[in-house]
C-alpha atoms as a PDB file:
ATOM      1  CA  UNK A   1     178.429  84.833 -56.027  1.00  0.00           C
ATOM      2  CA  UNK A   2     176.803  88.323 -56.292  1.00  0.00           C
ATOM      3  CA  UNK A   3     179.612  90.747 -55.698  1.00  0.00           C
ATOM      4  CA  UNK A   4     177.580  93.183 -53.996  1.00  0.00           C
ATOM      5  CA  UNK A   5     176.320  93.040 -50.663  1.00  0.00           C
ATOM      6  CA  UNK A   6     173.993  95.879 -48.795  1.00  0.00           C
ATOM      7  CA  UNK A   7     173.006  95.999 -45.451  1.00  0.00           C
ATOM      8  CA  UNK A   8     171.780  98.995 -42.914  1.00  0.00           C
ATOM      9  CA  UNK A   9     168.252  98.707 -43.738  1.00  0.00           C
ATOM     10  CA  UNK A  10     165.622  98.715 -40.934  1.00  0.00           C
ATOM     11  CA  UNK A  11     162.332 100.333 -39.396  1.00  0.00           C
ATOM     12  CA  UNK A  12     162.129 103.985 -38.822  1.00  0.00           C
ATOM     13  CA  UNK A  13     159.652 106.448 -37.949  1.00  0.00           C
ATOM     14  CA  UNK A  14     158.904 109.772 -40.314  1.00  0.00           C
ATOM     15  CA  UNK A  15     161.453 112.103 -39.933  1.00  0.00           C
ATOM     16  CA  UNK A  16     163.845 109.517 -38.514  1.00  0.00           C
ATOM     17  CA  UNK A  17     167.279 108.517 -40.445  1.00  0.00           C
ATOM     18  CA  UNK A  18     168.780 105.602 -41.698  1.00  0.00           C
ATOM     19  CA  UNK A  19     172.626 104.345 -43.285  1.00  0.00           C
ATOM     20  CA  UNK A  20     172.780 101.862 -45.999  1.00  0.00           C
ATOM     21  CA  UNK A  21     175.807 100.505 -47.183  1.00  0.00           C
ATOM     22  CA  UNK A  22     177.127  98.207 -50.079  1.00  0.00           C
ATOM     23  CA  UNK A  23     180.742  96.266 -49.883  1.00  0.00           C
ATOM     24  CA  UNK A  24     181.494  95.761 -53.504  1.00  0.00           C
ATOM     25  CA  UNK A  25     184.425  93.570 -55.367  1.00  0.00           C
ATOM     26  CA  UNK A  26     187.679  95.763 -55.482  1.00  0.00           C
ATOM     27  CA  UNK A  27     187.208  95.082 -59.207  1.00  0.00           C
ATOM     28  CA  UNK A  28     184.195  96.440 -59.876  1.00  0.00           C
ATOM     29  CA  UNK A  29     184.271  99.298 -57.010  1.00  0.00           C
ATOM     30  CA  UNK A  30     187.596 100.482 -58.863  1.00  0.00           C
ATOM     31  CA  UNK A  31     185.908 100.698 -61.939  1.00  0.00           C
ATOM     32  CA  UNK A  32     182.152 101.839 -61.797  1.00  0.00           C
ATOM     33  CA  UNK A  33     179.827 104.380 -61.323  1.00  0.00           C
ATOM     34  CA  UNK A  34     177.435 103.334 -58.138  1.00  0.00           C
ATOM     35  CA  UNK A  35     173.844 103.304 -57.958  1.00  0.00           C
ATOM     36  CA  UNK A  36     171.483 102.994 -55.143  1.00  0.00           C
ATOM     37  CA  UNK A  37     167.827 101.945 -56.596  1.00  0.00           C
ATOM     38  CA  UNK A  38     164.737 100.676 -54.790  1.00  0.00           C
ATOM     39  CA  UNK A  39     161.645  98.953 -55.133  1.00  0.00           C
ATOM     40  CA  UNK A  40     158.406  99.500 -53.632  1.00  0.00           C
ATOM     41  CA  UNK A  41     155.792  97.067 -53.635  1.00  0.00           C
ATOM     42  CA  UNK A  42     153.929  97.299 -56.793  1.00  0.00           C
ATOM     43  CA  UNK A  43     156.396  99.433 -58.352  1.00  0.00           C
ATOM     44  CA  UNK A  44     159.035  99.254 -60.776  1.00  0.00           C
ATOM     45  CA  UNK A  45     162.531  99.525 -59.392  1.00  0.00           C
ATOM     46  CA  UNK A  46     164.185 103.121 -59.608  1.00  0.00           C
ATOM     47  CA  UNK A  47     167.696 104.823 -59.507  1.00  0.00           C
ATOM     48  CA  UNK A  48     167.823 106.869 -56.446  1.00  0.00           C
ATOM     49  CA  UNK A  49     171.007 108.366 -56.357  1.00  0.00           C
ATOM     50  CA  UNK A  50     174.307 107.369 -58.029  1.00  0.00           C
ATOM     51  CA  UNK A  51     177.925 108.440 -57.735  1.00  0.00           C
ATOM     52  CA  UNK A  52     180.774 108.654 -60.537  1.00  0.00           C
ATOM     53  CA  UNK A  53     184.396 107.349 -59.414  1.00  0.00           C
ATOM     54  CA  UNK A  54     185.298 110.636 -59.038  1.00  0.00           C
ATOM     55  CA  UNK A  55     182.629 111.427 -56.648  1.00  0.00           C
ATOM     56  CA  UNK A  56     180.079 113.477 -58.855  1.00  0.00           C
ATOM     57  CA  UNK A  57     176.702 112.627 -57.620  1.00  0.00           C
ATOM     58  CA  UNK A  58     173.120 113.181 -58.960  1.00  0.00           C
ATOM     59  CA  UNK A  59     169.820 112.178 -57.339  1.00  0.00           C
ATOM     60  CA  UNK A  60     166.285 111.634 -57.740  1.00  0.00           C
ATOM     61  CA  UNK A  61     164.203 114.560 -57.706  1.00  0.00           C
ATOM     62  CA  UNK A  62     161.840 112.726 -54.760  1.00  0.00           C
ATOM     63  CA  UNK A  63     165.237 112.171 -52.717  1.00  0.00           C
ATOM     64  CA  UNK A  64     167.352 115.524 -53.781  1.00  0.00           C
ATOM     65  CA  UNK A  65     168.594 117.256 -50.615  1.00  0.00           C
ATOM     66  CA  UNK A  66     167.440 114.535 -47.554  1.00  0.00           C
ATOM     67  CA  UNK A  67     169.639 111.535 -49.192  1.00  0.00           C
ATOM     68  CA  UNK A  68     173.566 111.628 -49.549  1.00  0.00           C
ATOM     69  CA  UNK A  69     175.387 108.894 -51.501  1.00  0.00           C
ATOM     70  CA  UNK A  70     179.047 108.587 -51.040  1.00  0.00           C
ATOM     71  CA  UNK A  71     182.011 106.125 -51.667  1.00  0.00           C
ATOM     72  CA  UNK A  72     185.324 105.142 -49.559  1.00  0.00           C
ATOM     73  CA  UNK A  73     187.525 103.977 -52.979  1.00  0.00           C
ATOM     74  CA  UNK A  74     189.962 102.332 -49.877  1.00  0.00           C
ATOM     75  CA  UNK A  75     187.005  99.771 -48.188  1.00  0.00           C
ATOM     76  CA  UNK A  76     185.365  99.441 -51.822  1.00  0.00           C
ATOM     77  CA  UNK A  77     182.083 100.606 -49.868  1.00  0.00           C
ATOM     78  CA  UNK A  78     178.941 102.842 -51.248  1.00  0.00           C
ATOM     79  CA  UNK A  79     176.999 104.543 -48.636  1.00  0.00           C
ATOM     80  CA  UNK A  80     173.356 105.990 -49.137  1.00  0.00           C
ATOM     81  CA  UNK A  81     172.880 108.381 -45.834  1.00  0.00           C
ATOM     82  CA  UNK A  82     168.725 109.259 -45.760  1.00  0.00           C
ATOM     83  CA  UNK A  83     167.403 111.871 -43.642  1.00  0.00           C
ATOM     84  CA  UNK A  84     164.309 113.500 -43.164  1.00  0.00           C
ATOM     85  CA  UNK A  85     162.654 109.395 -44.290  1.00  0.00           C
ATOM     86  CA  UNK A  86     158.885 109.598 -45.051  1.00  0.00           C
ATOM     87  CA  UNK A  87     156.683 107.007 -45.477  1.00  0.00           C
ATOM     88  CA  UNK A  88     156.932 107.095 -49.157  1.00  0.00           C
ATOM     89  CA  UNK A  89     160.746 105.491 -49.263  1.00  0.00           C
ATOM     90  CA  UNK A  90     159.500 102.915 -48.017  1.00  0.00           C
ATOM     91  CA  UNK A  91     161.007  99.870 -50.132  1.00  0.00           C
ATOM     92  CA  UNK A  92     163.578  97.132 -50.698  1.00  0.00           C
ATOM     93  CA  UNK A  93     167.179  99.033 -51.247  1.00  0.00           C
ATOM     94  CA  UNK A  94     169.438  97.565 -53.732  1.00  0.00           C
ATOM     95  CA  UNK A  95     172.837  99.029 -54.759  1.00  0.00           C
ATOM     96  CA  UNK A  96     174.358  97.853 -57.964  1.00  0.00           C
ATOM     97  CA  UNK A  97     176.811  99.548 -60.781  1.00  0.00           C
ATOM     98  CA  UNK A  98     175.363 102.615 -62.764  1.00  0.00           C
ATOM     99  CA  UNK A  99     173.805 101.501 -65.451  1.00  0.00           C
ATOM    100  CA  UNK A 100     172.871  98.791 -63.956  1.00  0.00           C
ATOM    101  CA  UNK A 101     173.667  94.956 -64.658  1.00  0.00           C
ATOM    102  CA  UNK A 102     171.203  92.624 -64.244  1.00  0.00           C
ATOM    103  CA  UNK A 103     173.630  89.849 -62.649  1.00  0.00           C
ATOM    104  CA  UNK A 104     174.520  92.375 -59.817  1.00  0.00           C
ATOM    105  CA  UNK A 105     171.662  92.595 -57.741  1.00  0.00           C
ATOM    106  CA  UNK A 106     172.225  91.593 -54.536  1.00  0.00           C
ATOM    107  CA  UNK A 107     169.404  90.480 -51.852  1.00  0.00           C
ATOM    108  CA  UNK A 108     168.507  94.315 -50.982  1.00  0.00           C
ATOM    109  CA  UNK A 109     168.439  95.632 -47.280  1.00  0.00           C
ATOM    110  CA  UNK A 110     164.574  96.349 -46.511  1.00  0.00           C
ATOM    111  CA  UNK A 111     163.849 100.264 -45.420  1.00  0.00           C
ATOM    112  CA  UNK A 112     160.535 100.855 -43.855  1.00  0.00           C
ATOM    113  CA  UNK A 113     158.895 104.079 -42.331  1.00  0.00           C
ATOM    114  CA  UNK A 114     156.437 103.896 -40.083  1.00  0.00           C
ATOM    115  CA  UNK A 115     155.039 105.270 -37.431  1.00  0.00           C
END
C-alpha cells in the first residue's frame, strides 16, 4: 500500500488556480521533508517545491512566487497551492518524501491548463 495519496488535480484555464493535496502515513509525515514533483509528457520528473518539518520551503525557479507548499503536522497533509497556472505546468503531480523514495510514488493527481 503506497502511503501517499494526492488528489486536487483538474483542468484549468491560464491564469486560473488550483489546490493539490497529499494525506501521508503519520509515520512518515512526522518524520520527512515533503516534496511535490511532476511529470510532463516527454519529460523527466522534477522537484517543484518541497518543505522541511519545520516548515522551511524552497521552490523551483519556473514555480518561485505563483506556487505555495505547506504542511498541517496535525492531518499529516502536504498542500501545493498554484496560482497564476500557465500552460507549461501542465503535468501529472506526484508528492512523495524529499529526497525522494522510489516505493512512495503514489498514482499522481493530473493538472492541466488549457484554454
Amino acid at each position: 500500500q503506497v502511503p501517499l495519496v494526492e488528489s486536487g488535480g483538474g483542468l484549468v484555464q491560464p491564469g486560473g488556480s488550483l489546490r493539490l493535496s497529499c494525506a501521508a502515513s503519520g509515520t512518515i509525515f512526522s518524520m520527512s521533508a515533503m516534496g511535490w514533483y511532476r511529470q510532463a509528457p516527454g519529460k523527466l520528473r522534477e522537484l517543484v517545491a518541497r518543505i522541511t518539518r519545520g516548515g522551511i520551503t524552497n521552490y523551483a525557479d519556473s514555480v518561485k512566487g505563483r506556487f505555495t507548499i505547506s504542511r498541517d503536522n496535525a492531518k499529516n497533509t502536504v498542500y501545493l497551492q498554484m496560482n497564476s497556472l500557465k500552460p507549461e505546468d501542465t503535468a501529472l503531480y506526484y508528492c512523495n518524501i524529499y529526497p525522494s523514495v522510489r516505493g512512495y510514488w503514489g498514482q499522481g493527481t493530473q493538472v492541466t491548463v488549457s484554454s
